[in-house]
PDB file of N, CA and C in Angstrom:
ATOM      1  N   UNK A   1      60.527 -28.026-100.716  1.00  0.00           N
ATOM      2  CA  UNK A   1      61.523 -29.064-100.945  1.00  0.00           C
ATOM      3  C   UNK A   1      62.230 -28.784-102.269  1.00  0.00           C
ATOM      4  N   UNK A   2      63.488 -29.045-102.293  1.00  0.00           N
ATOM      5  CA  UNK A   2      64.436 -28.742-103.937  1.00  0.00           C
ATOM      6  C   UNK A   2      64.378 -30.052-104.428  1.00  0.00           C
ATOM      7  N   UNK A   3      64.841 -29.610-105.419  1.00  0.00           N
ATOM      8  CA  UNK A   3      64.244 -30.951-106.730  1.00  0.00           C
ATOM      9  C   UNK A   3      65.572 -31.156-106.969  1.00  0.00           C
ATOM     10  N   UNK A   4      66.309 -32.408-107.713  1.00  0.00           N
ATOM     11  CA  UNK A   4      66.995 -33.239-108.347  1.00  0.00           C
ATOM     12  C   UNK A   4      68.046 -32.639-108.347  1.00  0.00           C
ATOM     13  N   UNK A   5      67.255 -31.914-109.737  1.00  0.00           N
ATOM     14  CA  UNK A   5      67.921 -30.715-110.764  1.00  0.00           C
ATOM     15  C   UNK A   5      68.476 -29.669-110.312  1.00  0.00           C
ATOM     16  N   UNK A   6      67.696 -28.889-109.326  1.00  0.00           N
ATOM     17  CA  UNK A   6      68.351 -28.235-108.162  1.00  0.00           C
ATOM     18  C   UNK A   6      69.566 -28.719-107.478  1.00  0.00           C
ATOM     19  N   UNK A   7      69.364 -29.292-106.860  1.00  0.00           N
ATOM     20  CA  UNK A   7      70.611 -29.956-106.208  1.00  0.00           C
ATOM     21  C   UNK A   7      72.060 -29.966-106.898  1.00  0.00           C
ATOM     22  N   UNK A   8      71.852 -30.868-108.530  1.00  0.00           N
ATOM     23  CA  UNK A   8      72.906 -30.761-109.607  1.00  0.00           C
ATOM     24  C   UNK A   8      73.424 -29.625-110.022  1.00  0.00           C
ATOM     25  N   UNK A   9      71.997 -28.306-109.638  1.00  0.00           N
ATOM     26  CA  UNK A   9      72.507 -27.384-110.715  1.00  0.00           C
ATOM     27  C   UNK A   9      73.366 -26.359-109.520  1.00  0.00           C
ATOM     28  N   UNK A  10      73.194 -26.657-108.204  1.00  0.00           N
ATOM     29  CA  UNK A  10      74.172 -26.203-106.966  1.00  0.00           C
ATOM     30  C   UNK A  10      75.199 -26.191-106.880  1.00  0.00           C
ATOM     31  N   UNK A  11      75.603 -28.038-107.043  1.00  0.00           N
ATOM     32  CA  UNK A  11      77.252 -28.209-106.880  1.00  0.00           C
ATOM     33  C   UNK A  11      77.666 -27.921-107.748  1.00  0.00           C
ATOM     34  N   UNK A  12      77.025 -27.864-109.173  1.00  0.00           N
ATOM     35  CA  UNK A  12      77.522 -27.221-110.735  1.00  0.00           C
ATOM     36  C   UNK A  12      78.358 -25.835-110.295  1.00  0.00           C
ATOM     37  N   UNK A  13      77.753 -24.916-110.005  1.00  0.00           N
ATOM     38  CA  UNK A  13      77.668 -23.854-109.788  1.00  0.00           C
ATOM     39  C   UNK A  13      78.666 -23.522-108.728  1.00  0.00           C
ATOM     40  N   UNK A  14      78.779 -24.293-107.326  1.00  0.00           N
ATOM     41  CA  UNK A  14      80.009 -24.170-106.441  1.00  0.00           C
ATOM     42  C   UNK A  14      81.268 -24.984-107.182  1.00  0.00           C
ATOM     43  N   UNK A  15      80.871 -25.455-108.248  1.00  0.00           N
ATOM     44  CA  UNK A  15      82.295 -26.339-108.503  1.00  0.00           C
ATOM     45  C   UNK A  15      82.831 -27.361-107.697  1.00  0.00           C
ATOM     46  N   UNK A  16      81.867 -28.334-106.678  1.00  0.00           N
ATOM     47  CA  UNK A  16      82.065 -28.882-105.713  1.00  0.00           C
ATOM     48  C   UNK A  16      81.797 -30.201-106.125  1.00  0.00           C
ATOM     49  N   UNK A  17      82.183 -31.617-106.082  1.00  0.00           N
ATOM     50  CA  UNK A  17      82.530 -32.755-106.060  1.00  0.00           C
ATOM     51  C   UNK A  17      81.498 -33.440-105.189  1.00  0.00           C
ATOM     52  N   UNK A  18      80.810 -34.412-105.572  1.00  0.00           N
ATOM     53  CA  UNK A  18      79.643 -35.314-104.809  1.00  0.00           C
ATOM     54  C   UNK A  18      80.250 -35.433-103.480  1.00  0.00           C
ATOM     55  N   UNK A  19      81.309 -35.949-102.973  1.00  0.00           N
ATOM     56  CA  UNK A  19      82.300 -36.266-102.515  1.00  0.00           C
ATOM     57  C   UNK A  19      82.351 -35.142-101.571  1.00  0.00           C
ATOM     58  N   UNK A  20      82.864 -34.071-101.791  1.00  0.00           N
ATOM     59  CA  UNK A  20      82.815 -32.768-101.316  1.00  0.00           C
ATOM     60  C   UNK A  20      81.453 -32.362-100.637  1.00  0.00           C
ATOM     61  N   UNK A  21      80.502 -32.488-101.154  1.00  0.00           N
ATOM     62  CA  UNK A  21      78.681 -32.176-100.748  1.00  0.00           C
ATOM     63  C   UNK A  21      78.804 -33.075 -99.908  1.00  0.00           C
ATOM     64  N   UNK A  22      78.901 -34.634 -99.935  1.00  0.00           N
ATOM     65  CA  UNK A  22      78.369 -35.528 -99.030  1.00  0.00           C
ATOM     66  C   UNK A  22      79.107 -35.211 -97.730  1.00  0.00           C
ATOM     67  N   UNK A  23      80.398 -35.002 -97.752  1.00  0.00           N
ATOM     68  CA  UNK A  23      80.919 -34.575 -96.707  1.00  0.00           C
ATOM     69  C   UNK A  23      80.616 -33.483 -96.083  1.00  0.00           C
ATOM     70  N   UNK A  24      80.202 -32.277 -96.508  1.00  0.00           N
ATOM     71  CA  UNK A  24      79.633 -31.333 -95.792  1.00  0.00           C
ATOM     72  C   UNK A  24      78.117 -31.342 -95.234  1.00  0.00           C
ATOM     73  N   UNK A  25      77.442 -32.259 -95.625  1.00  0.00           N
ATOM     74  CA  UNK A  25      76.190 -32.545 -95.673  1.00  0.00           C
ATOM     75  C   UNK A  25      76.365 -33.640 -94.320  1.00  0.00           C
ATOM     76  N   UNK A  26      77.216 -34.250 -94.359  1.00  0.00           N
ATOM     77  CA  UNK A  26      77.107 -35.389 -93.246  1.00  0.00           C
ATOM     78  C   UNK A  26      76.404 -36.420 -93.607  1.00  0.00           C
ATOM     79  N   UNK A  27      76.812 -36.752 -95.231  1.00  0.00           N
ATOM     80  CA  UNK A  27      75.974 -38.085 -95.357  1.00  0.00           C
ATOM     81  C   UNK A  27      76.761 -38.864 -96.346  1.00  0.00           C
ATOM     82  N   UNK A  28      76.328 -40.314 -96.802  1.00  0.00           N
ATOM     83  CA  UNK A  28      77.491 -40.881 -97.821  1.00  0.00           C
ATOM     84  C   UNK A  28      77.074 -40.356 -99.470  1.00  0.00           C
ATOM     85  N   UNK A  29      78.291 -40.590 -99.591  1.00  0.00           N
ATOM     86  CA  UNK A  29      78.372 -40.175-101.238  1.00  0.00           C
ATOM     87  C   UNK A  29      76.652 -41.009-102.084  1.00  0.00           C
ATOM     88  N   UNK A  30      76.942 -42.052-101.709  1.00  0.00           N
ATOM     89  CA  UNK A  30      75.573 -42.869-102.465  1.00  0.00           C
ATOM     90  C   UNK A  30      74.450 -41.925-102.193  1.00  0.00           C
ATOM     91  N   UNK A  31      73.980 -41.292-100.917  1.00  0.00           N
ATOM     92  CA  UNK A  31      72.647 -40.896-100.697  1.00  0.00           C
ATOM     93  C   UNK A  31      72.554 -39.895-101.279  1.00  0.00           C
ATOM     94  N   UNK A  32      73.749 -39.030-101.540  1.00  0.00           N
ATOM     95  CA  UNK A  32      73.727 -37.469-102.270  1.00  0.00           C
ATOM     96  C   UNK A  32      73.175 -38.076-103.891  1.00  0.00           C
ATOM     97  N   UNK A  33      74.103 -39.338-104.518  1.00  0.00           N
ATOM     98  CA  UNK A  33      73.506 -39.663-105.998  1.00  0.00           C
ATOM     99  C   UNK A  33      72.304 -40.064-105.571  1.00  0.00           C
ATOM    100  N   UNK A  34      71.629 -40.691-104.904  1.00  0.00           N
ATOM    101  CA  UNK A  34      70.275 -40.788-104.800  1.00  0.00           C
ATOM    102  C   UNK A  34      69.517 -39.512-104.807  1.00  0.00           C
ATOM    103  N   UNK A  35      70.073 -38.237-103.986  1.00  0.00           N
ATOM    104  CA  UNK A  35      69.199 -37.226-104.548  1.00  0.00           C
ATOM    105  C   UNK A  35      69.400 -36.770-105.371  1.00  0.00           C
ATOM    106  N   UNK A  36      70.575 -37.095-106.278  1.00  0.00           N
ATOM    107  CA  UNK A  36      70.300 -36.050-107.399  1.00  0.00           C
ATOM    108  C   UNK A  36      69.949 -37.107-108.916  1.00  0.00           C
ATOM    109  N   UNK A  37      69.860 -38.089-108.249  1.00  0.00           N
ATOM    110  CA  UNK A  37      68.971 -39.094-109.551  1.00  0.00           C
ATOM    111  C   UNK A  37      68.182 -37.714-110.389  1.00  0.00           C
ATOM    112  N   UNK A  38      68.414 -38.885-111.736  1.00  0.00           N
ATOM    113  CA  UNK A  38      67.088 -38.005-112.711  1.00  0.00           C
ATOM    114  C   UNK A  38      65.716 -38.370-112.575  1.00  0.00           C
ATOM    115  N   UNK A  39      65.386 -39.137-111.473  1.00  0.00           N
ATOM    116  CA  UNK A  39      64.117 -39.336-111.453  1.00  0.00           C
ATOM    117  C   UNK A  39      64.118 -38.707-110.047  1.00  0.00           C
ATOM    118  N   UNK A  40      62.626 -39.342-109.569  1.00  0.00           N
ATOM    119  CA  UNK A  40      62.510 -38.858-108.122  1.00  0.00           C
ATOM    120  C   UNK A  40      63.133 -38.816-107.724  1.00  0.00           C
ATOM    121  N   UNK A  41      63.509 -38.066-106.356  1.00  0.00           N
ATOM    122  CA  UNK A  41      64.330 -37.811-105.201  1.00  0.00           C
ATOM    123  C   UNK A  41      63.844 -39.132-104.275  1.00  0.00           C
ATOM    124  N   UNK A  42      65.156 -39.714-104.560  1.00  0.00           N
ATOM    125  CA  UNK A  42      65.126 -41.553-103.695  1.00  0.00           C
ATOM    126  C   UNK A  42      65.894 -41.248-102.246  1.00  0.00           C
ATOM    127  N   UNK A  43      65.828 -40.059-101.399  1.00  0.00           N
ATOM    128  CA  UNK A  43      66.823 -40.051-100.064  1.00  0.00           C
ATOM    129  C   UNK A  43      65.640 -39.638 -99.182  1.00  0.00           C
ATOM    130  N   UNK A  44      65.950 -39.421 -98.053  1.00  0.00           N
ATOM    131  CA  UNK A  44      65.002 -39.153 -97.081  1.00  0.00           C
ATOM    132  C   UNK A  44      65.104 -37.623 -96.623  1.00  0.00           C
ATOM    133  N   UNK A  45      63.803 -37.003 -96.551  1.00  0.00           N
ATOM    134  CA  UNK A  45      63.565 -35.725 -96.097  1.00  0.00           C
ATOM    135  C   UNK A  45      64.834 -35.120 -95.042  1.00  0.00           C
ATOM    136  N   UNK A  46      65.160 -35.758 -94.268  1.00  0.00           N
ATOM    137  CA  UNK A  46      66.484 -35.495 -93.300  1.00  0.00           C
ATOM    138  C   UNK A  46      67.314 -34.921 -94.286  1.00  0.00           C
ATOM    139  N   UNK A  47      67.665 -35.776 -95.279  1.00  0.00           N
ATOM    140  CA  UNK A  47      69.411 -36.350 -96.290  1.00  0.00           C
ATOM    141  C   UNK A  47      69.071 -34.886 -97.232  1.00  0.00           C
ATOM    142  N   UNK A  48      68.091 -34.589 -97.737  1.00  0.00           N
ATOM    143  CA  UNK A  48      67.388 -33.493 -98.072  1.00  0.00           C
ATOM    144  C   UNK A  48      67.868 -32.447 -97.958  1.00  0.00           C
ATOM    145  N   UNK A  49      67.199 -31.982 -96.093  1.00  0.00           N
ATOM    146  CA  UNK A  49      67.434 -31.263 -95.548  1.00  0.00           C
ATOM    147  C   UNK A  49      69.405 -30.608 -95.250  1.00  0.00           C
ATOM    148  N   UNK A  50      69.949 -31.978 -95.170  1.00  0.00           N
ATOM    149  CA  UNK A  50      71.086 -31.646 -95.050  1.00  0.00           C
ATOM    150  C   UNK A  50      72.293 -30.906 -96.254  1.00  0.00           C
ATOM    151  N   UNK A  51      71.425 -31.587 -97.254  1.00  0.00           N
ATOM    152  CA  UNK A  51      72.129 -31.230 -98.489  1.00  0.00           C
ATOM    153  C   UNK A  51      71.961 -29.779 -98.831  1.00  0.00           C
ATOM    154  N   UNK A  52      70.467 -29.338 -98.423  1.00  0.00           N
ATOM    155  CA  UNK A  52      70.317 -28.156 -98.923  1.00  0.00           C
ATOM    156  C   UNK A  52      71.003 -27.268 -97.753  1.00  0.00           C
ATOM    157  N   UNK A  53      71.247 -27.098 -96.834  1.00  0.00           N
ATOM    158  CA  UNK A  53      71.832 -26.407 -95.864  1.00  0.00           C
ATOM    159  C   UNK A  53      73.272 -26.463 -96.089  1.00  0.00           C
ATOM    160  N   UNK A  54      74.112 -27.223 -96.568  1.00  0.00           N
ATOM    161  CA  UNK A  54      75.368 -27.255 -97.037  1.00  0.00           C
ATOM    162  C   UNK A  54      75.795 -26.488 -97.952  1.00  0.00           C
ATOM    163  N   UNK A  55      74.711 -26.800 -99.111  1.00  0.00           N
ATOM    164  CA  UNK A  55      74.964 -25.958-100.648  1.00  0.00           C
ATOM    165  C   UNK A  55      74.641 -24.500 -99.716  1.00  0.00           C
ATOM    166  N   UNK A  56      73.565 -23.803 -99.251  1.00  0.00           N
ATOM    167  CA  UNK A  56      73.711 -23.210 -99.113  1.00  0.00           C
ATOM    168  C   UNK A  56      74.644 -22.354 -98.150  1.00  0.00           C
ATOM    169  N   UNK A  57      75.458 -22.808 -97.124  1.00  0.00           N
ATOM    170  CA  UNK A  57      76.186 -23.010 -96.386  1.00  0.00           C
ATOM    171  C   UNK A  57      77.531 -22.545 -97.389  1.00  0.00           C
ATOM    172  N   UNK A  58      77.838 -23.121 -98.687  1.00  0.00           N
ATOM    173  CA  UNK A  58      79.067 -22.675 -99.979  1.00  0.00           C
ATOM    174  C   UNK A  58      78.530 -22.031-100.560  1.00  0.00           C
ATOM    175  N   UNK A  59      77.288 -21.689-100.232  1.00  0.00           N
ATOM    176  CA  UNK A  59      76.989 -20.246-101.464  1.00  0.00           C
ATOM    177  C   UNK A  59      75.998 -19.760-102.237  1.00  0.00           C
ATOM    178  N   UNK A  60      75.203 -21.361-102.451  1.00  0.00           N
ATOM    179  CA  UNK A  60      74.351 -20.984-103.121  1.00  0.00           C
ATOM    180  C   UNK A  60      72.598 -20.712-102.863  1.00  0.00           C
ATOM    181  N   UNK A  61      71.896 -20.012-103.475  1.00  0.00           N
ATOM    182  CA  UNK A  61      70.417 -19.564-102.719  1.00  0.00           C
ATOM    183  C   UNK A  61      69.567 -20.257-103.948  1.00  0.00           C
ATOM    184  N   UNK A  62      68.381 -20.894-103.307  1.00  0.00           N
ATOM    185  CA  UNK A  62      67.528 -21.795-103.880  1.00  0.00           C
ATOM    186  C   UNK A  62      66.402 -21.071-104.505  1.00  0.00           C
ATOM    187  N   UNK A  63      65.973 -21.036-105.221  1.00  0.00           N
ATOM    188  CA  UNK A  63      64.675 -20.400-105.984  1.00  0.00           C
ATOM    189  C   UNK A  63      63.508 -20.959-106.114  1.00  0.00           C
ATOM    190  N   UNK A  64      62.720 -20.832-105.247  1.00  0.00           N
ATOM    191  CA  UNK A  64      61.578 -21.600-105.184  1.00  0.00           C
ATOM    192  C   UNK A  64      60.389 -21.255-106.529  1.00  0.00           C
ATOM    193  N   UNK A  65      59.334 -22.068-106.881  1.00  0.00           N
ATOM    194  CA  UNK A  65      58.330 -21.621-107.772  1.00  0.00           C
ATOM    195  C   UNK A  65      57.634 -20.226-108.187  1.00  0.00           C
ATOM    196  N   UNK A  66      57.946 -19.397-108.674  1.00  0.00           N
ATOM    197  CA  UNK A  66      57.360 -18.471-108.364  1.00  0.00           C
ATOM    198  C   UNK A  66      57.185 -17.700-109.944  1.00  0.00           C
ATOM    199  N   UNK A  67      56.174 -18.590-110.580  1.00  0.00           N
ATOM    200  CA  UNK A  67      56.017 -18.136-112.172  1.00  0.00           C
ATOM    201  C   UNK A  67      56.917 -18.186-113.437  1.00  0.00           C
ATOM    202  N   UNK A  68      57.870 -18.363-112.710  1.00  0.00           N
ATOM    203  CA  UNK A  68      59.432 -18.678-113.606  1.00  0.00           C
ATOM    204  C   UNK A  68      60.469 -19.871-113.597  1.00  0.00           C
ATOM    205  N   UNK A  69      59.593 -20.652-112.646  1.00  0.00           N
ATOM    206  CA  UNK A  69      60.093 -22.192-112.724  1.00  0.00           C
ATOM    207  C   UNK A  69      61.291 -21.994-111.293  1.00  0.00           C
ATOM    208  N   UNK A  70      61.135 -23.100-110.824  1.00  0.00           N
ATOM    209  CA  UNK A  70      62.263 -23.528-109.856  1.00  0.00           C
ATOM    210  C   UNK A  70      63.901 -23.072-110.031  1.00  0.00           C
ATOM    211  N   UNK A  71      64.872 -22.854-109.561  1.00  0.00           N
ATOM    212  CA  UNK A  71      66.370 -22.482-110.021  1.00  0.00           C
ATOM    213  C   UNK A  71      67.208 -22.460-108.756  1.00  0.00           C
ATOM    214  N   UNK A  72      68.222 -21.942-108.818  1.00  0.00           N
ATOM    215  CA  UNK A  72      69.008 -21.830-108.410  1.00  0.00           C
ATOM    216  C   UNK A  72      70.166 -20.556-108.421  1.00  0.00           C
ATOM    217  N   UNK A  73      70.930 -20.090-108.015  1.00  0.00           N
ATOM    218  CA  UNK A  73      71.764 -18.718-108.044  1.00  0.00           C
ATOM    219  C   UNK A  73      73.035 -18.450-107.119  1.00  0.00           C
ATOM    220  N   UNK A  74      73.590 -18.240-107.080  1.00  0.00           N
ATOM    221  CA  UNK A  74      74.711 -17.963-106.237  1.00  0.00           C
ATOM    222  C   UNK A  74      74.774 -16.904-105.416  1.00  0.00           C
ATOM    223  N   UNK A  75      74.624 -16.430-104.136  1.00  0.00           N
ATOM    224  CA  UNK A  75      74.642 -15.444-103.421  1.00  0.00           C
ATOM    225  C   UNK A  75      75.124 -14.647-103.986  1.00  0.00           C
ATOM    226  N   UNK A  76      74.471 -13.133-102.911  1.00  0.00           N
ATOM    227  CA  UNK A  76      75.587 -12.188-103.277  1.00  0.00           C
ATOM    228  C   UNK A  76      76.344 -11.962-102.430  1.00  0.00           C
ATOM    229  N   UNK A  77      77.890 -11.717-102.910  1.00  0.00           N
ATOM    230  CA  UNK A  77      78.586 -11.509-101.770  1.00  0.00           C
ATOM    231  C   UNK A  77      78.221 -10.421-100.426  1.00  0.00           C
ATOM    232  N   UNK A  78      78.249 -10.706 -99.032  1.00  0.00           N
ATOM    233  CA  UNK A  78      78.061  -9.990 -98.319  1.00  0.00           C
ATOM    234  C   UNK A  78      78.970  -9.039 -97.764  1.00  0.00           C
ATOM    235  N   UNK A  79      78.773  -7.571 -97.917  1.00  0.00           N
ATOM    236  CA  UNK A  79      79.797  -6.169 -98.430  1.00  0.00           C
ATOM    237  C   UNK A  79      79.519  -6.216 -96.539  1.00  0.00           C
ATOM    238  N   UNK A  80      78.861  -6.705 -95.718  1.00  0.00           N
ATOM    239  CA  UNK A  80      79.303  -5.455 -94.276  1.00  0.00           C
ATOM    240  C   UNK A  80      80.028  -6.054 -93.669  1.00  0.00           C
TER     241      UNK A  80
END
């Protein structure tokens, strides 16, 4: 599951508008600020799911735990 911060540090990164995410995500603007609250993630595993398939969908690839803390990155463009 992506965290908060993740999420923020996505649309940061696409340059994309809450507004913009919620709409590609298929959900309302409120539930996207609910996930990217600074506290827990207040949306439902679905709203989640959708968000992260969008961001990645514009570009960006999620970085899961792996000794170096959680992140985020921007694809690489695909050359074939």
């Amino acid at each position: 599951m992506i965290s908060s911060a993740q999420i923020r540090a996505a649309r940061a990164l696409l340059g994309l508008s809450q507004s913009a995410v919620a709409e590609a995500a298929g959900i309302s603007v409120p539930t996207l600020k609910r996930a990217e609250g600074a506290s827990a993630i207040s949306a439902s595993d679905k709203a989640i799911l959708l968000i992260h398939a969008a961001l990645e969908a514009a570009g960006v690839e999620f970085i899961p735990e792996n000794g170096g803390g959680v992140g985020v990155r921007l694809k690489k463009p695909d050359n074939g």
